[in-house]
N, C-alpha and C. Protein backbone atom coordinates (compact mmCIF):
# COMPACT_ATOMS: atom_id res chain seq x y z
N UNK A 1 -235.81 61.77 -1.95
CA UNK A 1 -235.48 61.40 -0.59
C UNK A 1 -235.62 62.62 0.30
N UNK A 2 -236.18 62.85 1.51
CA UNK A 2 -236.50 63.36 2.81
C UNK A 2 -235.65 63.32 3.55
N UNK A 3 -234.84 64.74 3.70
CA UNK A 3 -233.59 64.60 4.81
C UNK A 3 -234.59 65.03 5.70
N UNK A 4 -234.51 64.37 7.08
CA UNK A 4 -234.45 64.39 8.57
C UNK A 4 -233.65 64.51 9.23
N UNK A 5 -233.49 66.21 9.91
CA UNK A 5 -232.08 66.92 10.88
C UNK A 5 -232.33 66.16 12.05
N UNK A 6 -231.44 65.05 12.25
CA UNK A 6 -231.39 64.45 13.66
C UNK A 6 -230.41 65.35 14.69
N UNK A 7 -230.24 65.36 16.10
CA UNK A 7 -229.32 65.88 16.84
C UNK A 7 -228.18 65.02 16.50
N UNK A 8 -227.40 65.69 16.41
CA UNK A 8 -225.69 65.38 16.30
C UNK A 8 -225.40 64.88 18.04
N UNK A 9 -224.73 63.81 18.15
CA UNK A 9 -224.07 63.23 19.12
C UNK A 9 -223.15 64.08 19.62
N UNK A 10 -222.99 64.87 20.51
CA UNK A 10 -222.06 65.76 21.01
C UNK A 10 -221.03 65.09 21.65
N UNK A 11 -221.06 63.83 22.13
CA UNK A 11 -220.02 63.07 22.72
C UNK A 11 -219.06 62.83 21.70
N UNK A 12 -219.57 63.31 20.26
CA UNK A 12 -218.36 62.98 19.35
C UNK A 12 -217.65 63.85 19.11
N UNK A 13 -216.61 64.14 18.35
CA UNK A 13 -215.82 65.05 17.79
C UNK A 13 -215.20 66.23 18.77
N UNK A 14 -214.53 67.07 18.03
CA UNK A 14 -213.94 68.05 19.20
C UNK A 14 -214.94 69.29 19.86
N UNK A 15 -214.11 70.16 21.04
CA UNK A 15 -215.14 70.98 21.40
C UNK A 15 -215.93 71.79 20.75
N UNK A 16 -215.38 72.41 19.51
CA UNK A 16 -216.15 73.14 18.66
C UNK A 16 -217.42 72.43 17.41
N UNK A 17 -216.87 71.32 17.26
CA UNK A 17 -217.86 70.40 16.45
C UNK A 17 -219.31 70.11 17.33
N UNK A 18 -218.96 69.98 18.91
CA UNK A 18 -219.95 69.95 19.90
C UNK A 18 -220.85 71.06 19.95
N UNK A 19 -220.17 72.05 20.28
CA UNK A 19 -220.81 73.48 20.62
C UNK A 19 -221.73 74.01 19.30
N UNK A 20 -221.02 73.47 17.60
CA UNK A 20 -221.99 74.17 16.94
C UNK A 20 -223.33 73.06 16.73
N UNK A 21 -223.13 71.76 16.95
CA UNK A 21 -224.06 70.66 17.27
C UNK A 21 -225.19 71.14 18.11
N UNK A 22 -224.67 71.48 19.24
CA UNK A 22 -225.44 71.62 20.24
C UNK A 22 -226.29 73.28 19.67
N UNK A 23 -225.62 74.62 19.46
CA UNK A 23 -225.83 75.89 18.63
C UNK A 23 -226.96 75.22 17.73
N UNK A 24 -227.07 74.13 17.05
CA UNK A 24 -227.78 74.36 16.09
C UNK A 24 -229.13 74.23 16.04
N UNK A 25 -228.58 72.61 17.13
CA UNK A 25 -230.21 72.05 17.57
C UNK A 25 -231.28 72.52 18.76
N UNK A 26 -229.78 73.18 19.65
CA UNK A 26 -230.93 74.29 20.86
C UNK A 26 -230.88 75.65 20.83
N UNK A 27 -230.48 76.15 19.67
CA UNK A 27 -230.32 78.04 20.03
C UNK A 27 -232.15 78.43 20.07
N UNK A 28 -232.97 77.91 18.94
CA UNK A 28 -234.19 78.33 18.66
C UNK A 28 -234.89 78.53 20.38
N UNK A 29 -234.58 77.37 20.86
CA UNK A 29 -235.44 76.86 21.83
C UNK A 29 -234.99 77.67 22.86
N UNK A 30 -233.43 77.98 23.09
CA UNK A 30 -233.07 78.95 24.34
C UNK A 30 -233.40 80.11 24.17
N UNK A 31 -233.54 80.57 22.91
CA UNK A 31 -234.25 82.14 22.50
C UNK A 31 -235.82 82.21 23.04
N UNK A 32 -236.19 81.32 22.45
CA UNK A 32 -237.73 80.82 23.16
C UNK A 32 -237.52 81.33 24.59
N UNK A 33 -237.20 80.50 24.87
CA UNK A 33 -237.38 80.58 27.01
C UNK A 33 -237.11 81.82 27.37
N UNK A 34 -236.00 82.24 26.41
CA UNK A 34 -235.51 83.82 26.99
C UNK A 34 -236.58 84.86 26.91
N UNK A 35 -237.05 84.83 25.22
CA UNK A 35 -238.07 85.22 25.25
C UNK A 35 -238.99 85.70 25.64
N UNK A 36 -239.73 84.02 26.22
CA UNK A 36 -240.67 83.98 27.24
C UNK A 36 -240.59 85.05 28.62
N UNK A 37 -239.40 84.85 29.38
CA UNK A 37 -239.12 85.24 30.81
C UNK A 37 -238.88 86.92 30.05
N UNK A 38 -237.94 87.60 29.18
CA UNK A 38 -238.27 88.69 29.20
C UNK A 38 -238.95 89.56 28.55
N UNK A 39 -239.69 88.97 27.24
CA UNK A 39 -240.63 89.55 26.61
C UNK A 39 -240.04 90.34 25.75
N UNK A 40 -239.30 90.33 25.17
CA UNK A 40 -238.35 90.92 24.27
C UNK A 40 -237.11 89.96 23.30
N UNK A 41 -237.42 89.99 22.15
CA UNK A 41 -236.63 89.13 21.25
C UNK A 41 -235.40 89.29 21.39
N UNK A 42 -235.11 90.74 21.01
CA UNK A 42 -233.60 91.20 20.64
C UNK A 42 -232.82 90.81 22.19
N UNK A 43 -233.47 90.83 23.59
CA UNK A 43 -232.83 90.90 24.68
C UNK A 43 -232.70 89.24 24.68
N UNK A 44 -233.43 88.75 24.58
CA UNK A 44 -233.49 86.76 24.65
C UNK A 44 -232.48 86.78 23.74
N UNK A 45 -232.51 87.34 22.58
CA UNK A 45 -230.59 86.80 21.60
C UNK A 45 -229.81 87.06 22.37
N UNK A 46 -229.73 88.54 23.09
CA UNK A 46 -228.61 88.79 23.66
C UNK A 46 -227.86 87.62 24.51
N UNK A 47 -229.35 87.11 25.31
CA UNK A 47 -229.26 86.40 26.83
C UNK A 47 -228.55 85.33 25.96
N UNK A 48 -229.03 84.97 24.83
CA UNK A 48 -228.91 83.55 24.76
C UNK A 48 -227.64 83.46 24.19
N UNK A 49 -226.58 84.54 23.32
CA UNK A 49 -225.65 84.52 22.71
C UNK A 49 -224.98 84.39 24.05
N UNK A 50 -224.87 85.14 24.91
CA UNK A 50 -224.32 85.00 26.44
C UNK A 50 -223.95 83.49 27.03
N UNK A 51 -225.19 82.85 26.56
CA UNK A 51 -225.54 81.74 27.54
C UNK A 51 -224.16 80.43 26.60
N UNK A 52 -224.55 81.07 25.15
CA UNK A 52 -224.01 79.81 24.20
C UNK A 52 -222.24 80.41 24.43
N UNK A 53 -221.75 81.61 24.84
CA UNK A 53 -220.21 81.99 24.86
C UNK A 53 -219.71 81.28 26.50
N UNK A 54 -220.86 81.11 26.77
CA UNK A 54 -220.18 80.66 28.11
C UNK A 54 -220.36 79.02 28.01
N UNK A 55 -220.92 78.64 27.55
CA UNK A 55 -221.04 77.04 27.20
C UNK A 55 -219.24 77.10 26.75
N UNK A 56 -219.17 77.26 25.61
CA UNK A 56 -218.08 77.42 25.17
C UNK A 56 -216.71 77.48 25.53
N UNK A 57 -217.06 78.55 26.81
CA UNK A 57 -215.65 78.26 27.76
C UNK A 57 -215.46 77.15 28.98
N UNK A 58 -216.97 76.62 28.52
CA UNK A 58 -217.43 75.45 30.21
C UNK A 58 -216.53 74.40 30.13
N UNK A 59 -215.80 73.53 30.45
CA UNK A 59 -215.75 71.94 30.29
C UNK A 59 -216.60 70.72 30.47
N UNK A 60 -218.24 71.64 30.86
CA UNK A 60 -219.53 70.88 31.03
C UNK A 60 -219.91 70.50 29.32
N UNK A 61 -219.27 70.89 28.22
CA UNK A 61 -219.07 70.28 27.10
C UNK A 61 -218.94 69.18 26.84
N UNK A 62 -218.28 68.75 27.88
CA UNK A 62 -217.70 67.03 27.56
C UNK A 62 -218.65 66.17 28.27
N UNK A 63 -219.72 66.89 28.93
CA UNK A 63 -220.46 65.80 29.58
C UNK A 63 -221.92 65.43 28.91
N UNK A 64 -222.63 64.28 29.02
CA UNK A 64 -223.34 63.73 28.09
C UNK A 64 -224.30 64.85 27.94
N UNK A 65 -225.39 64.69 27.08
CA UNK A 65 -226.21 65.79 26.29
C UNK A 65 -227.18 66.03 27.34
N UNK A 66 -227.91 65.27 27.97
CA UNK A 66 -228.87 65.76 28.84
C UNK A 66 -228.25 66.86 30.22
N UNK A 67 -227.00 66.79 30.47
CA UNK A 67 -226.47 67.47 31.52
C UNK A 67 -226.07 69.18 30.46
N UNK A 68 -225.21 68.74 29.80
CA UNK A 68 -225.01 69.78 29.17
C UNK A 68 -225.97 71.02 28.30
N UNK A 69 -227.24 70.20 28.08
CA UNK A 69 -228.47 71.03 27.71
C UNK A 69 -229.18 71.44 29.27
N UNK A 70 -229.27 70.80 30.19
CA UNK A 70 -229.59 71.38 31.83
C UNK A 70 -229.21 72.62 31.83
N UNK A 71 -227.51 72.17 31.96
CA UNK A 71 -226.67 73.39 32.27
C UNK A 71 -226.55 74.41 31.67
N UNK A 72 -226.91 74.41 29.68
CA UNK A 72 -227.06 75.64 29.42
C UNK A 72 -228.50 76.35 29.73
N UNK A 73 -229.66 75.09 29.89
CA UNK A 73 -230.82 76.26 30.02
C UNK A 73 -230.80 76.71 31.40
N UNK A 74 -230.11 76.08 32.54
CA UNK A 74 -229.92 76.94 33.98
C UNK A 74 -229.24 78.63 33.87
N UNK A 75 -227.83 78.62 32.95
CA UNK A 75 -227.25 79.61 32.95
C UNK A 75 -227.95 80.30 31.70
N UNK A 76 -228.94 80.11 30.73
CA UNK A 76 -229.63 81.28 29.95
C UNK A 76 -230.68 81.67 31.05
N UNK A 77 -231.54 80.91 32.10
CA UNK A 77 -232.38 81.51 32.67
C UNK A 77 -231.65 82.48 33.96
N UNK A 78 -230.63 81.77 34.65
CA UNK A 78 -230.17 82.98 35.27
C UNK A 78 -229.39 84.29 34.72
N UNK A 79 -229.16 84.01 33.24
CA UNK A 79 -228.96 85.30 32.72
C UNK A 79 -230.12 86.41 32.23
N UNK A 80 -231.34 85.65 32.53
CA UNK A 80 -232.62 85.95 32.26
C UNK A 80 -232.95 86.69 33.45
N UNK A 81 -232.70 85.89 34.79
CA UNK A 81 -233.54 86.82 35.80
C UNK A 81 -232.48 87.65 36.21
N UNK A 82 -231.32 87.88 35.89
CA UNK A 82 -229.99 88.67 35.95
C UNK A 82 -230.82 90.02 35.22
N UNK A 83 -231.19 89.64 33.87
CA UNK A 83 -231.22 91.00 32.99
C UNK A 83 -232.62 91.90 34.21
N UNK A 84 -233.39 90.44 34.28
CA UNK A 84 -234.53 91.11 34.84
C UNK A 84 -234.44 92.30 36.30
N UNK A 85 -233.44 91.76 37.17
CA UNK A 85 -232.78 92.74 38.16
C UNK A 85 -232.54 93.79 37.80
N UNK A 86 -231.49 93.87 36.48
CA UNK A 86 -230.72 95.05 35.84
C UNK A 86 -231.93 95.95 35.46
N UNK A 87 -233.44 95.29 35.11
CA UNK A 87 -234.37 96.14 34.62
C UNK A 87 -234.67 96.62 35.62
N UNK A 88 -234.86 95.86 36.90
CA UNK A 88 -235.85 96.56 37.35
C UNK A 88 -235.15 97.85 38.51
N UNK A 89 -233.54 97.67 38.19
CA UNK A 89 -232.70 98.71 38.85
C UNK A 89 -232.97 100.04 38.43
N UNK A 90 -232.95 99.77 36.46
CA UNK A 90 -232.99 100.42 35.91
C UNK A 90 -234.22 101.39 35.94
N UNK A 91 -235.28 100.58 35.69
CA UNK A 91 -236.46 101.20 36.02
C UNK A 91 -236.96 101.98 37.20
N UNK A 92 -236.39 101.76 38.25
CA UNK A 92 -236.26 102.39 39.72
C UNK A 92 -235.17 103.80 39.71
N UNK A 93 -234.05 103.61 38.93
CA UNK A 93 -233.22 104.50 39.24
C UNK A 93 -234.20 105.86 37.80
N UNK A 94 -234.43 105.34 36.76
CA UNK A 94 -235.13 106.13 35.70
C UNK A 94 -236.34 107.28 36.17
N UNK A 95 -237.11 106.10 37.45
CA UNK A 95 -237.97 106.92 38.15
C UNK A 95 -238.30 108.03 39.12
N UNK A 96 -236.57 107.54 39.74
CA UNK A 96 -236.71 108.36 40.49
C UNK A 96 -235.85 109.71 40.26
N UNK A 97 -235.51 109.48 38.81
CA UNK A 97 -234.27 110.80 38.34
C UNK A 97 -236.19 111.39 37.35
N UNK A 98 -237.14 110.97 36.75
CA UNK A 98 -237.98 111.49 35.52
C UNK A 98 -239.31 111.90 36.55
N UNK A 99 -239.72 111.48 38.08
CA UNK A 99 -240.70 111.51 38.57
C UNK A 99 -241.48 113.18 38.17
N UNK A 100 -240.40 114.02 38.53
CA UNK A 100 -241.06 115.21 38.32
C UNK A 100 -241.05 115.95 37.13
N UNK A 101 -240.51 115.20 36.23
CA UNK A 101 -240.22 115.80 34.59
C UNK A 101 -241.31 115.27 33.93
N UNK A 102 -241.63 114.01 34.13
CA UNK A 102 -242.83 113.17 33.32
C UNK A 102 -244.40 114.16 33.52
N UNK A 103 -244.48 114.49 31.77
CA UNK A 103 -245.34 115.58 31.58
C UNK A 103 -247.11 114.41 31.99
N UNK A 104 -248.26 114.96 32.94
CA UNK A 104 -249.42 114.32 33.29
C UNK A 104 -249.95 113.74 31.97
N UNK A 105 -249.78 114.49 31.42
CA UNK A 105 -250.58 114.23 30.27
C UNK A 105 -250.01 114.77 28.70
N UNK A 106 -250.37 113.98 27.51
CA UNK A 106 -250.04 114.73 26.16
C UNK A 106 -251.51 114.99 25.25
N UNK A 107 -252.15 114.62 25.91
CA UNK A 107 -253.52 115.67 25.44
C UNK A 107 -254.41 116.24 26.22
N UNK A 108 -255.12 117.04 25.57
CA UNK A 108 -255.62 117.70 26.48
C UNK A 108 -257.38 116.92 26.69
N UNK A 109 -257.03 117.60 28.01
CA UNK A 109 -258.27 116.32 28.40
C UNK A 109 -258.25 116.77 29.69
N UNK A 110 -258.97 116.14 30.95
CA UNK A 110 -258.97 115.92 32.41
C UNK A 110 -258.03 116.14 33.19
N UNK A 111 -257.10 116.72 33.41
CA UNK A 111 -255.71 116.88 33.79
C UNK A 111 -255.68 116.25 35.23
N UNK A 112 -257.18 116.36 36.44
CA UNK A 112 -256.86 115.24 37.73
C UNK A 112 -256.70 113.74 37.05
N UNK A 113 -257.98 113.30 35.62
CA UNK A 113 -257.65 112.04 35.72
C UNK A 113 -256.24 111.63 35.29
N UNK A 114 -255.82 112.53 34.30
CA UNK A 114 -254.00 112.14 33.76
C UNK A 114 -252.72 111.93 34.89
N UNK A 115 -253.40 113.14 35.80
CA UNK A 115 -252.93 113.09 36.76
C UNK A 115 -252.97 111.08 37.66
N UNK A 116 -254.60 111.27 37.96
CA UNK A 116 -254.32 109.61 38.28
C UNK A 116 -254.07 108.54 38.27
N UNK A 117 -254.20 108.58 36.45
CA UNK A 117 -253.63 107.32 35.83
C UNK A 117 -252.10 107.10 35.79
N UNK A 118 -251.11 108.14 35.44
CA UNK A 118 -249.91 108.58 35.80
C UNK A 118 -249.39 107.71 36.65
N UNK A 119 -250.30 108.47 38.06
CA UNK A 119 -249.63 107.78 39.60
C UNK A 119 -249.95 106.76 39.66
N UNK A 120 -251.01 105.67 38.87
CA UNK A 120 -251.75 104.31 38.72
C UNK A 120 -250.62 103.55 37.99
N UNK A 121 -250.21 104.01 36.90
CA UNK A 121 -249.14 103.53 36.45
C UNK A 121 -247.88 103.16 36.96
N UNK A 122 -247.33 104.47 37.47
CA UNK A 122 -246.06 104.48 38.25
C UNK A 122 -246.28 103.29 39.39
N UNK A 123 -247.43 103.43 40.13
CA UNK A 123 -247.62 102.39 40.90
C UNK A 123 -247.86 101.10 40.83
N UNK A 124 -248.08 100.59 39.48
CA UNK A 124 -248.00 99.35 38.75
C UNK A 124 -246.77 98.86 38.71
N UNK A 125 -245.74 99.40 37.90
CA UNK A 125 -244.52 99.54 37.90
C UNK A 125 -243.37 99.22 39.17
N UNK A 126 -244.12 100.04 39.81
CA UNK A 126 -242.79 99.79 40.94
C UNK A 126 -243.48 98.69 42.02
N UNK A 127 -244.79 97.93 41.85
CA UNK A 127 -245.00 97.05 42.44
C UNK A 127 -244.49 95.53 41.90
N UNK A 128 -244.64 95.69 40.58
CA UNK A 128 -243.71 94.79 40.25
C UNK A 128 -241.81 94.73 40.29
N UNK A 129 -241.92 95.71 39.88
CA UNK A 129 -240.40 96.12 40.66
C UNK A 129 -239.41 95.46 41.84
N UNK A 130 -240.77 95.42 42.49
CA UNK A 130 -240.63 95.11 43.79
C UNK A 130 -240.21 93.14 44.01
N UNK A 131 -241.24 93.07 43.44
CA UNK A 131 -241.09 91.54 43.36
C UNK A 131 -239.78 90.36 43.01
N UNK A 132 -239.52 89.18 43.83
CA UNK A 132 -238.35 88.78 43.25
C UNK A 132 -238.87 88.14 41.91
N UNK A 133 -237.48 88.22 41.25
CA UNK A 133 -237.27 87.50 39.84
C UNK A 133 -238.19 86.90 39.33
N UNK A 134 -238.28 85.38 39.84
CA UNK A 134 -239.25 84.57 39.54
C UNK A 134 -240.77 84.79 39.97
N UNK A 135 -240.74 85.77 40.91
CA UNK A 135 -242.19 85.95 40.67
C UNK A 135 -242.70 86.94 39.79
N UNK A 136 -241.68 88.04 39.56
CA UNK A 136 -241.99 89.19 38.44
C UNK A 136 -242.18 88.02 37.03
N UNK A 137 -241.41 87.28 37.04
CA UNK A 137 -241.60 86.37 35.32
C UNK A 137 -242.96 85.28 35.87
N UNK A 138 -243.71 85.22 36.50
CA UNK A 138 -244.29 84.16 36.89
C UNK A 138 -245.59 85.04 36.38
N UNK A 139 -245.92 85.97 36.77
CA UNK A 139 -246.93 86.91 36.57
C UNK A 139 -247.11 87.70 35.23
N UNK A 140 -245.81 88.10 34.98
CA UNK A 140 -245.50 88.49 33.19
C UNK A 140 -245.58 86.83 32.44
N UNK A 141 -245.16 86.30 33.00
CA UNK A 141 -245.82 85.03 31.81
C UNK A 141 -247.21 84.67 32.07
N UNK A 142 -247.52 84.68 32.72
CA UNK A 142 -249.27 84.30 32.75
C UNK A 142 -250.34 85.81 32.55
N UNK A 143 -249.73 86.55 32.90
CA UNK A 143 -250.85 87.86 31.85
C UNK A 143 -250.13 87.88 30.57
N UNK A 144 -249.04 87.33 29.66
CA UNK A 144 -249.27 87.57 28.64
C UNK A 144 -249.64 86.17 27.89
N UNK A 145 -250.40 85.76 28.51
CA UNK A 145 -251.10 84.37 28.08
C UNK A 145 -250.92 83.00 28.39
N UNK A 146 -249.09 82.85 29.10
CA UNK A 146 -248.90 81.62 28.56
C UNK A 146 -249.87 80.40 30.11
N UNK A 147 -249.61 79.49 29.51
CA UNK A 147 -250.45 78.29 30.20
C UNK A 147 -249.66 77.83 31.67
N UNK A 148 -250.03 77.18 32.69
CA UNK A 148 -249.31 77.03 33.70
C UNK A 148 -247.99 76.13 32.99
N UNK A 149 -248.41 75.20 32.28
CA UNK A 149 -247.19 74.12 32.17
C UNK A 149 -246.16 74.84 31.23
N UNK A 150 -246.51 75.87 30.42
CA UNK A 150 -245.58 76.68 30.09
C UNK A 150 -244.87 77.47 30.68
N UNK A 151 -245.43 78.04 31.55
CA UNK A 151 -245.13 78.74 32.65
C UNK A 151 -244.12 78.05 33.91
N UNK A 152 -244.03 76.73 33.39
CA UNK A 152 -243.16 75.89 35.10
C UNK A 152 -242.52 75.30 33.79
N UNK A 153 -242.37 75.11 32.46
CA UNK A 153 -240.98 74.96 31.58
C UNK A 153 -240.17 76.17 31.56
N UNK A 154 -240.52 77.34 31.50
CA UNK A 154 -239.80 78.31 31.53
C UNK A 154 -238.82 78.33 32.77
N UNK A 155 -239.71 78.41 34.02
CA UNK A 155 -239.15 78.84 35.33
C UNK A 155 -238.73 77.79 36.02
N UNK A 156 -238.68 76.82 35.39
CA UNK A 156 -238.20 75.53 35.99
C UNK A 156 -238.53 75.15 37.40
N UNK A 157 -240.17 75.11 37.36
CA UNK A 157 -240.88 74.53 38.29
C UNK A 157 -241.72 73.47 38.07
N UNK A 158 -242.21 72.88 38.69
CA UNK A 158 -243.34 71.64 38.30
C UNK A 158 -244.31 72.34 38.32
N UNK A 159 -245.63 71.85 37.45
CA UNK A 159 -246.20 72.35 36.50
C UNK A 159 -247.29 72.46 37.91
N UNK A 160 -247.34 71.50 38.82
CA UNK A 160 -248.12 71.69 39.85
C UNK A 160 -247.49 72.80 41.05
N UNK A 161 -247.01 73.56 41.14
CA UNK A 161 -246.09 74.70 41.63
C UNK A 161 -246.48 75.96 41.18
N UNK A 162 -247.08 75.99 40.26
CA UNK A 162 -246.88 76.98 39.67
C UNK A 162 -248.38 78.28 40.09
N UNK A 163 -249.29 77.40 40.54
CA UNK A 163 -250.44 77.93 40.71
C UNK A 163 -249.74 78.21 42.34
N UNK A 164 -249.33 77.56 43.32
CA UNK A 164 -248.94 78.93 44.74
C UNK A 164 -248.37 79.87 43.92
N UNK A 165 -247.11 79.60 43.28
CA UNK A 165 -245.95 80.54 42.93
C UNK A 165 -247.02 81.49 42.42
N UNK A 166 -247.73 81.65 41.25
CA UNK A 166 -248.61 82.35 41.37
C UNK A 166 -249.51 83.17 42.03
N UNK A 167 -249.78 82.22 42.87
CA UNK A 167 -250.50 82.80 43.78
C UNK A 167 -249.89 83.85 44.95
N UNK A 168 -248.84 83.16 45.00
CA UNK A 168 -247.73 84.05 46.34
C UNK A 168 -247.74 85.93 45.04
N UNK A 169 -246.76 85.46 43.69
CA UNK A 169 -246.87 86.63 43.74
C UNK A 169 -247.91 87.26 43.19
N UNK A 170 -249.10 87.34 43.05
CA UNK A 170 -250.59 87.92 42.91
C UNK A 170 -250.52 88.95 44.41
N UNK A 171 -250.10 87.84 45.55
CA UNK A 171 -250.08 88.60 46.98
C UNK A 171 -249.50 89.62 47.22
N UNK A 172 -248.34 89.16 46.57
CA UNK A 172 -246.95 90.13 46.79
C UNK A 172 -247.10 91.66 46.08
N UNK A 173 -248.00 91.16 45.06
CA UNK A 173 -247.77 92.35 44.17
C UNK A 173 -249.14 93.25 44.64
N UNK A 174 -250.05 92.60 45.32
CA UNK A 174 -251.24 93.60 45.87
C UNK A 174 -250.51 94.45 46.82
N UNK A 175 -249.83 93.37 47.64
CA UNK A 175 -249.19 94.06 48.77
C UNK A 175 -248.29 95.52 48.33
N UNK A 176 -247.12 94.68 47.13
CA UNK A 176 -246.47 96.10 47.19
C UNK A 176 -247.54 97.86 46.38
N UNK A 177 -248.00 96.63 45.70
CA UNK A 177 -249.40 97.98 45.08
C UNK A 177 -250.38 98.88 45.96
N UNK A 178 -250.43 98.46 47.31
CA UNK A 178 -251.14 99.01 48.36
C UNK A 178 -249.96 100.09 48.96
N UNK A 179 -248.95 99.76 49.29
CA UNK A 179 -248.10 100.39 49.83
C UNK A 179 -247.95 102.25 49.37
């Protein structure tokens, strides 16, 4: 005989019988999304252990499964573009304490071009930086491959949205890259 893991009815049993119901059948999938938006495994557990402790204290527990799976993938993605802020604080404040310590180059070679690529870099960086949330993950998910309709499950846009949103930040990010 062929066991088949069906979802557990969360409307049944008590809050904790719910929460590991729910833990069992969506953690994979909220790691996924987290994933996705920050490109880093260990940080998507983090997000997502976050996302499942606060389920936990919600009373949106008691409400039927389609609301309560909404509500946790709303609060893992805004803990997603949360971390993404914190990065890109981070990354701004890192830059502007390492700008003049960061050695041009570690081989020897061309020292104007190390020199240019350097400032090409830095300027990559802080153009995305620049960008809000969803458009910094809109652009990091589509250069690292994924498809538009993957791209508007993640960010919770329609799949037809996703090519302006795109497009806006392609703009945004020339813009801040010119600057």
């Amino acid at each position: 005989m062929v066991y088949v893991a069906q979802p557990v009815d969360i409307l049944a049993g008590d809050a904790e019988d719910r929460l590991e119901a729910i833990f069992n059948d969506h953690h994979e999938s909220i790691v996924s999304l987290l994933f996705r938006l920050l490109g880093g495994r260990e940080e998507a557990e983090e997000q997502a252990q976050e996302a499942f402790i606060r389920l936990s204290k919600d009373r949106v527990i008691w409400r039927p499964r389609e609301e309560v799976l909404a509500w946790l993938r709303r609060v893992a993605l805004n803990l997603g573009y949360n971390a993404l802020r914190s990065r890109r604080r981070e990354l701004a404040r890192l830059q502007r304490h390492a700008r003049l310590e960061e050695p041009l180059s570690r081989s020897p070679g061309d020292p104007e071009a190390s020199a240019l690529q350097a400032e090409d870099i830095g300027r990559v960086r802080n153009a995305l930086a620049q960008l809000e949330p969803r458009q910094q993950a809109c652009l990091m998910l589509r250069y690292s491959g994924l498809s538009y309709r993957e791209i508007a499950a993640t960010i919770r846009v329609a799949p037809t949205s996703v090519g302006t949103l795109l497009a806006r930040a392609e703009a945004a990010f020339r813009a801040n890259y010119k600057e």
